[in-house]
N, C-alpha and C. Protein backbone atom coordinates (compact mmCIF):
# COMPACT_ATOMS: atom_id res chain seq x y z
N UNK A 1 76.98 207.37 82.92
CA UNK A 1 76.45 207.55 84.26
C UNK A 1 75.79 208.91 84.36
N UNK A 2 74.70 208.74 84.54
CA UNK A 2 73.94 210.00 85.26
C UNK A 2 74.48 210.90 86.59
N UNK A 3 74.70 212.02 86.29
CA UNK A 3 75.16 212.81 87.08
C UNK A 3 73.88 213.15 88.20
N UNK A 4 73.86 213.16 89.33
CA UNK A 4 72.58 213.60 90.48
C UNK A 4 72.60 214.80 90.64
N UNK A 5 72.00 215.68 91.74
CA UNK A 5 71.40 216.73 91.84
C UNK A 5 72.37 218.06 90.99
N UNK A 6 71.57 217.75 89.87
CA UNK A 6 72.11 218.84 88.92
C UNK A 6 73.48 219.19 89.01
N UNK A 7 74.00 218.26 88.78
CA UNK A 7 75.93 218.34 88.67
C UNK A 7 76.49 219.51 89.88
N UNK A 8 75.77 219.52 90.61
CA UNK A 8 76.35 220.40 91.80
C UNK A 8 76.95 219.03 92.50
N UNK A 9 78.04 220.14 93.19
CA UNK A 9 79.41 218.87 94.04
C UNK A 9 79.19 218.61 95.00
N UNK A 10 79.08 217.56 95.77
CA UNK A 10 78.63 217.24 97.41
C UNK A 10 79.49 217.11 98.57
N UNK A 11 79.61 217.12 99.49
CA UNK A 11 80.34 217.08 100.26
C UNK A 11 80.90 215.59 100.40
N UNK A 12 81.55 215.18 101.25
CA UNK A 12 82.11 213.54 101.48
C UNK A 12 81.14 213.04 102.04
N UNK A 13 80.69 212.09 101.74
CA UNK A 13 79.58 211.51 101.83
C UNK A 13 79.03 209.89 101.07
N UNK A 14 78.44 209.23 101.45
CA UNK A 14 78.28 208.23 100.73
C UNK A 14 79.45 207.08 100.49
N UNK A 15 79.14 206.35 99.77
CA UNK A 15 80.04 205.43 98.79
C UNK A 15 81.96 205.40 99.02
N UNK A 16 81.95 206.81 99.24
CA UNK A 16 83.40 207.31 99.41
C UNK A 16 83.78 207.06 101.04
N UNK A 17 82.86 207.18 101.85
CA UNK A 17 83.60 206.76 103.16
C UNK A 17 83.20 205.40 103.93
N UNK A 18 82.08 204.72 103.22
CA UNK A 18 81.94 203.57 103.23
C UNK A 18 82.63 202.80 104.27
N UNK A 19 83.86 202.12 103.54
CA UNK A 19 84.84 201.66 103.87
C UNK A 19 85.13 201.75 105.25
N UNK A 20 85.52 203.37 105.36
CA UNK A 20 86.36 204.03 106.69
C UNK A 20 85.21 203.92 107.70
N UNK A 21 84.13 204.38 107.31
CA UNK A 21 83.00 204.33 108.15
C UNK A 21 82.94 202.67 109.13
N UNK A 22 83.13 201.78 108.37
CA UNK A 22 82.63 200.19 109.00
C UNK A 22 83.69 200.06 109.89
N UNK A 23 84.59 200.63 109.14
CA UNK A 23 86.07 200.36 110.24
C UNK A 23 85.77 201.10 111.82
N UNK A 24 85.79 201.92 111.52
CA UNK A 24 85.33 203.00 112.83
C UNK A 24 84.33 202.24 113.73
N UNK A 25 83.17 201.86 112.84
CA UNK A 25 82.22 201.14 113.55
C UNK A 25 82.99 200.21 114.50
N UNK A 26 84.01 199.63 113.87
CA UNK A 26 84.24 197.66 114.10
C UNK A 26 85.25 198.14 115.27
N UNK A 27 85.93 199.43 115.09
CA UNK A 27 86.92 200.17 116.39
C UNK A 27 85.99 200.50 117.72
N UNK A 28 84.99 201.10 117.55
CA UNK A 28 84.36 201.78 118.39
C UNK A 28 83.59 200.52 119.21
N UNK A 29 83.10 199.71 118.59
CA UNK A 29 82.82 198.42 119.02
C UNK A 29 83.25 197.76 120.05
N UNK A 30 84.86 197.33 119.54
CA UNK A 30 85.35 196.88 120.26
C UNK A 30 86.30 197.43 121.63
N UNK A 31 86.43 198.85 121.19
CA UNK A 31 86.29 199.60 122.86
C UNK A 31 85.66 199.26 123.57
N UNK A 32 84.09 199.66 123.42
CA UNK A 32 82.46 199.77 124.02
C UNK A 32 82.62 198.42 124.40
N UNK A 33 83.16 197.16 123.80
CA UNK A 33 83.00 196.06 124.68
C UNK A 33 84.26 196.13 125.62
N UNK A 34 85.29 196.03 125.58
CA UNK A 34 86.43 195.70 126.36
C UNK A 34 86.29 196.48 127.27
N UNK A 35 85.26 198.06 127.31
CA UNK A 35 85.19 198.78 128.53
C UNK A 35 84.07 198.53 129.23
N UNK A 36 83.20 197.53 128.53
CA UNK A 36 81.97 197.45 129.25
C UNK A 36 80.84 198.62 129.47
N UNK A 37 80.71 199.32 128.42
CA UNK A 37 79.78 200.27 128.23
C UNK A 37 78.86 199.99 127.74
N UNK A 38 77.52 200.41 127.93
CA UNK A 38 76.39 200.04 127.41
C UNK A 38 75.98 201.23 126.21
N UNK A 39 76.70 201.16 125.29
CA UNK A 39 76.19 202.41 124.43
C UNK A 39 76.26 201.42 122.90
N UNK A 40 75.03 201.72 122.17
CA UNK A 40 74.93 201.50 120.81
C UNK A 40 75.28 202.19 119.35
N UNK A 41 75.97 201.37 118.77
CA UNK A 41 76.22 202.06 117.57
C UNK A 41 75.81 202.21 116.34
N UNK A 42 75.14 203.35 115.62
CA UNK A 42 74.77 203.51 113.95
C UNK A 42 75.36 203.93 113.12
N UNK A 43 75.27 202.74 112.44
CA UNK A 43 76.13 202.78 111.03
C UNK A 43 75.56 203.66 110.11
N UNK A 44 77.16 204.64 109.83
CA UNK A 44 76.38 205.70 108.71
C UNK A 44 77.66 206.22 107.58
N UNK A 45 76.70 205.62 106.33
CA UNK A 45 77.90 206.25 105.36
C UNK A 45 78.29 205.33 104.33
N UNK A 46 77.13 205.79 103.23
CA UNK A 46 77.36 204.75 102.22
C UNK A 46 76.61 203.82 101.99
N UNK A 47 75.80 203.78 102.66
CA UNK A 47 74.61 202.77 102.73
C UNK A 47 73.50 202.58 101.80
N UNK A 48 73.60 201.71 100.85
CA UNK A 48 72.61 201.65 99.74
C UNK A 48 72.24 200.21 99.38
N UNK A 49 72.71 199.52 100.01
CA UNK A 49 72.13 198.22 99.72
C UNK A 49 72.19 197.06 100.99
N UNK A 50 71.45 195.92 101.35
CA UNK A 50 71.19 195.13 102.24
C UNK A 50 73.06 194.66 102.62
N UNK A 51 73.60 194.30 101.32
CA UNK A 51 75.12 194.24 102.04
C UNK A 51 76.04 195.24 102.73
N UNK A 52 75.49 196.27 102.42
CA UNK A 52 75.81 197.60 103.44
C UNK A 52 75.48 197.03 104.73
N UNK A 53 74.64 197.10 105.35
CA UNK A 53 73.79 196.94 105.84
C UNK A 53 74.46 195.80 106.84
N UNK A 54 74.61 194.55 106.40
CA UNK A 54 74.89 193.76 106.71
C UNK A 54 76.84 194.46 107.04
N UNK A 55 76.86 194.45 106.70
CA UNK A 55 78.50 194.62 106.85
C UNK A 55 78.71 195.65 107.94
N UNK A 56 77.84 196.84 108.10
CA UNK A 56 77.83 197.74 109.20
C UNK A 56 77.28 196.82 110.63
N UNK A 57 76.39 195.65 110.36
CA UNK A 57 75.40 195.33 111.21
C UNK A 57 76.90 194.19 112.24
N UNK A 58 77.75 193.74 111.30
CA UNK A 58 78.94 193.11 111.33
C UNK A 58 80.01 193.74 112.37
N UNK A 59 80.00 194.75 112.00
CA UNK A 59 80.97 195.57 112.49
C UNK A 59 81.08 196.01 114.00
N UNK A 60 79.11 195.79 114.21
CA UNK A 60 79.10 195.89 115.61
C UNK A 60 77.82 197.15 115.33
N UNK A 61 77.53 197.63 114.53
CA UNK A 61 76.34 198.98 114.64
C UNK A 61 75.19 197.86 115.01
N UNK A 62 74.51 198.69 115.83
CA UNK A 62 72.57 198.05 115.94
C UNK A 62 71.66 198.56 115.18
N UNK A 63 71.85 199.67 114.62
CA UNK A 63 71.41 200.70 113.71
C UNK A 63 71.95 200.92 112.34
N UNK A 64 71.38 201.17 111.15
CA UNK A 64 71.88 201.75 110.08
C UNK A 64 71.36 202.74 109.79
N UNK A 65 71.88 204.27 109.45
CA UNK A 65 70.98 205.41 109.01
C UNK A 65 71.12 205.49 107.32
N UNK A 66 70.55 205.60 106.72
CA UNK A 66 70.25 206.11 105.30
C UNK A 66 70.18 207.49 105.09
N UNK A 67 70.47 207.76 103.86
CA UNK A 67 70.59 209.73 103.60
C UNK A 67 70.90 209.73 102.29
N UNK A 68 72.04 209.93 101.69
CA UNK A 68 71.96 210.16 100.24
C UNK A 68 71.29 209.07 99.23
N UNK A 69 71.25 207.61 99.81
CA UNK A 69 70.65 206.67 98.67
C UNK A 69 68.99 206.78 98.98
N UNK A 70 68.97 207.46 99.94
CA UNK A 70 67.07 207.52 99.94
C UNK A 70 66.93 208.92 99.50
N UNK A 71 67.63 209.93 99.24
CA UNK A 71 67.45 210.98 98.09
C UNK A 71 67.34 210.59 96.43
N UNK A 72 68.31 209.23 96.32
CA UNK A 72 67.86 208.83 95.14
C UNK A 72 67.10 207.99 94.77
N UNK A 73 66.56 207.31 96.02
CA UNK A 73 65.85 206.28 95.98
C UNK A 73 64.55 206.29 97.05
N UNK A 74 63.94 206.82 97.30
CA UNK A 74 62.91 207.42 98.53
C UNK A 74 62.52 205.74 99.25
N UNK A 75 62.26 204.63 98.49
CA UNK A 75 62.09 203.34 98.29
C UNK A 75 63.13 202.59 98.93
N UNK A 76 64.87 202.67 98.94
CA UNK A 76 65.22 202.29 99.61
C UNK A 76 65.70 201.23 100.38
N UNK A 77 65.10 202.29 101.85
CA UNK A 77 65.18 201.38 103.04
C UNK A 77 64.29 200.05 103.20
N UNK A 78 63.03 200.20 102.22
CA UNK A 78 61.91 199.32 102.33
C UNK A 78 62.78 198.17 101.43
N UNK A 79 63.53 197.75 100.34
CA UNK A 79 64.04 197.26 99.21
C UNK A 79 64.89 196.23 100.31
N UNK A 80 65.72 197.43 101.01
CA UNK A 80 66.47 196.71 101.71
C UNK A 80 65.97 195.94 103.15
N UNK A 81 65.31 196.18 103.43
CA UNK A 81 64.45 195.61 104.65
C UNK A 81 63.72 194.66 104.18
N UNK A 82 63.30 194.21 103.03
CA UNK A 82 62.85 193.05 102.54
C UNK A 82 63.93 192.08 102.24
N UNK A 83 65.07 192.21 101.35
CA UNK A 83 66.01 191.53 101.43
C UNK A 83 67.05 191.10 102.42
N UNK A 84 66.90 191.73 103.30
CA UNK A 84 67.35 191.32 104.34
C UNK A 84 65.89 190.18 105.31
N UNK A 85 65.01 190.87 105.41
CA UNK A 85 64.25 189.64 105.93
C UNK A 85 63.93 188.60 105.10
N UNK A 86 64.44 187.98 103.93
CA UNK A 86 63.94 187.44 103.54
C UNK A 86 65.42 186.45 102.80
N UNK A 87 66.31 186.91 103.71
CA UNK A 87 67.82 186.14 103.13
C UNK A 87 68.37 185.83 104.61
N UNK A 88 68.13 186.47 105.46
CA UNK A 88 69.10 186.76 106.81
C UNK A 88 68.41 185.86 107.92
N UNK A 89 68.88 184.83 108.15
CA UNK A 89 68.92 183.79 109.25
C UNK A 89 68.18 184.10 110.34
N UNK A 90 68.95 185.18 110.82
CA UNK A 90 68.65 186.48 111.99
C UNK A 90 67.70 186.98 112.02
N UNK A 91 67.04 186.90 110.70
CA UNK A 91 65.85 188.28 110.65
C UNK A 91 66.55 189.60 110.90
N UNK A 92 67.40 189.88 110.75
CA UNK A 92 68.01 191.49 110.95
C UNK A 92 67.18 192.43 110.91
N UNK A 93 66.32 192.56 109.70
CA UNK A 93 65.59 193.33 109.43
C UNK A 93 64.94 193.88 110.17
C-alpha cells in the first residue's frame, strides 16, 4: 500500500470514523424528526465511494461532503455521481 501525502500523519479523519459518523447521522435524524424540526443533515466522514454515499443518504443526511478522497482523487465526486445515477431507483444523484 502506498503511503499518501508524504508519510506525514493525519488527523482522524476519513475511513476511520466512517462508521461513527452514519450513526450520528441516523441519531441526529431521528431527533430532527420526533421534534419536528426542519433542519438538514450532511454526511461527512469517510466518504469515497457511491455506497458511502448511499449509506449516509440512509441514515437520514440530504447532503454528502467529500475531503480527503477528493485529495486523492480530484475525480471523485463525478465517479460517484454517475454511479449512483445510473444504479439508484431514486436518482439520488
Amino acid at each position: 500500500e502506498d503511503l499518501l501525502f508524504n508519510r506525514q500523519q493525519r488527523g482522524i479523519c476519513g475511513h476511520a470514523i466512517r462508521d461513527a459518523s452514519i450513526a450520528q447521522v441516523r441519531r441526529f435524524a431521528e431527533v430532527i424528526q420526533r421534534q419536528g424540526h426542519d433542519v438538514r443533515l450532511i454526511g461527512v466522514g469517510g466518504i469515497s465511494t457511491a455506497e458511502d454515499v448511499r449509506h449516509y443518504l440512509g441514515a437520514g443526511a440530504t447532503a454528502c461532503h467529500l475531503a480527503t478522497a477528493a485529495m486523492v482523487d480530484p475525480n471523485v465526486a463525478a465517479k460517484i455521481r454517475k454511479e449512483l445515477s445510473s444504479t439508484s431507483p431514486n436518482n439520488l444523484a
